[in-house]
Protein backbone atom coordinates (compact mmCIF):
# COMPACT_ATOMS: atom_id res chain seq x y z
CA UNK A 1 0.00 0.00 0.00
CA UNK A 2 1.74 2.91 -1.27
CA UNK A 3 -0.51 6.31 -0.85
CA UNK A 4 0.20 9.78 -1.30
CA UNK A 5 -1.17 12.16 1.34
CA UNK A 6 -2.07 15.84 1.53
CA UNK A 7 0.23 17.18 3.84
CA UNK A 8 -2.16 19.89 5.09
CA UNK A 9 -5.39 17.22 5.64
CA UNK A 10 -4.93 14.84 9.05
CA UNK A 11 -6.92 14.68 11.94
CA UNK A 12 -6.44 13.04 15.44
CA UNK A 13 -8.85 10.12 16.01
CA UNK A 14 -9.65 9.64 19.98
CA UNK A 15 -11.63 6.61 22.29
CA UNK A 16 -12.02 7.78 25.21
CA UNK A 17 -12.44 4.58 27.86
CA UNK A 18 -12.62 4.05 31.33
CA UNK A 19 -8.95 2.73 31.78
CA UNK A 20 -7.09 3.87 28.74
CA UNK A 21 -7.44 6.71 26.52
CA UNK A 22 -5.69 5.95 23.34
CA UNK A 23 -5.08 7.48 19.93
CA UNK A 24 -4.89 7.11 16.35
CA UNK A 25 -4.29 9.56 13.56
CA UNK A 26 -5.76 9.74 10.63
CA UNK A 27 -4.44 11.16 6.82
CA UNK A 28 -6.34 12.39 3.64
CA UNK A 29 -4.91 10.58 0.25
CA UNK A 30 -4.14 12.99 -2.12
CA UNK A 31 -6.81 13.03 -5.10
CA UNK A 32 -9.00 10.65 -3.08
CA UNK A 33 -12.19 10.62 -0.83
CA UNK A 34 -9.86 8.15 1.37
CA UNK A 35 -8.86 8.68 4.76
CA UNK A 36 -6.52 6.33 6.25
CA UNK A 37 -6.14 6.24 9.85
CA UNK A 38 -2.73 4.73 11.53
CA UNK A 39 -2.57 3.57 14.97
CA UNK A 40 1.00 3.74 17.15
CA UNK A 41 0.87 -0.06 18.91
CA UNK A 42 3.99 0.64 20.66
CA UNK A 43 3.20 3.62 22.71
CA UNK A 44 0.48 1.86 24.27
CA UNK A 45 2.64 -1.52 24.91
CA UNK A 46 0.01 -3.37 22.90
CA UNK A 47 1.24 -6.73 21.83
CA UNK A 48 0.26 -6.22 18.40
CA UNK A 49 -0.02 -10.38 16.73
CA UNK A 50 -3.30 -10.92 16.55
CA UNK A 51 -4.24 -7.41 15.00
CA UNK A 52 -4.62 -7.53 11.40
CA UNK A 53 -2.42 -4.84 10.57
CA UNK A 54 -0.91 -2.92 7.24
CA UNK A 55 1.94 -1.06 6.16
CA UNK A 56 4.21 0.93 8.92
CA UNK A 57 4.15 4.51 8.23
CA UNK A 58 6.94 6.14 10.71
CA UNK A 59 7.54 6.10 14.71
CA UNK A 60 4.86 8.78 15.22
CA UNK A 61 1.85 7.43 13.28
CA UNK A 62 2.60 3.68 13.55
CA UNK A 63 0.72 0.67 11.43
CA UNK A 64 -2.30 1.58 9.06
CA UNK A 65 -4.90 -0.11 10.31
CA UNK A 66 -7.98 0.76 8.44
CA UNK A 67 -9.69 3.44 5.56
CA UNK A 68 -12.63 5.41 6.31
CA UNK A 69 -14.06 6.51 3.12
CA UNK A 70 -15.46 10.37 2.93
CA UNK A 71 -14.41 13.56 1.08
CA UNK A 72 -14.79 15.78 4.99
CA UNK A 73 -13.94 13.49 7.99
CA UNK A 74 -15.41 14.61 11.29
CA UNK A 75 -13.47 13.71 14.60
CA UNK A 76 -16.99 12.67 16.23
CA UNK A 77 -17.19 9.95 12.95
CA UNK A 78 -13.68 9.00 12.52
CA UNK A 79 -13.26 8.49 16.01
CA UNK A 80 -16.54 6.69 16.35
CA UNK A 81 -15.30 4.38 13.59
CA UNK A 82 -11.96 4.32 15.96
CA UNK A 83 -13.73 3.39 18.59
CA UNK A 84 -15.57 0.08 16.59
CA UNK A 85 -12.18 -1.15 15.79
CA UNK A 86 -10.50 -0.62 18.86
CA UNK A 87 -13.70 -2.66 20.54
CA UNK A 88 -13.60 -5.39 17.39
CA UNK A 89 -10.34 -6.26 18.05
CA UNK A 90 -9.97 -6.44 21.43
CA UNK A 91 -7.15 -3.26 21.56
CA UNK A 92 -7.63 -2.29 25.06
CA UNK A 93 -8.14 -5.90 26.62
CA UNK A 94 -4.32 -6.88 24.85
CA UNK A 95 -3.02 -4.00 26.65
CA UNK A 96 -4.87 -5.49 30.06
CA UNK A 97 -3.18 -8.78 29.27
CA UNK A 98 0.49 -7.33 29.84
């Protein structure tokens, strides 16, 4: 997966949860209505082998993880559509398991 991104177009991507609040960060491709968000398993400690995962971006943005399609993403939808995948797989109880 080899995307290019609009520098100017990312937005921070937020579940909010009783024990852990974690982060992912989401970037607009370039020429697309494609936003593909990029979670950072490592500062969380979260064993990350069971997690269907993509490619690695850089030590700040860490593993793409999924693509939300939409020309405008909103924080309350992209991080609602966070929140579904951290839940789906399990994020926060692999962190527990440490």
């Amino acid at each position: 997966m080899k995307h290019e991104y609009d520098d100017s177009m990312h937005l921070h991507l937020d579940y909010f949860g009783d024990e852990y609040d974690v982060e992912s960060i989401a970037y607009k491709r370039k020429h697309e209505d494609v936003w593909d968000v990029f979670f950072n398993f490592n500062v969380y400690g979260i064993q990350k082998d069971d997690v269907e995962m993509g490619t690695f971006m850089d030590e700040y943005a860490g593993y793409y993880v999924f693509s939300v399609h939409a020309r405008d993403l909103s924080w309350e939808f992209g991080s609602a559509q966070f929140e579904e995948w951290i839940l789906r797989n399990n994020i926060l109880e692999k962190t527990l398991q440490k």
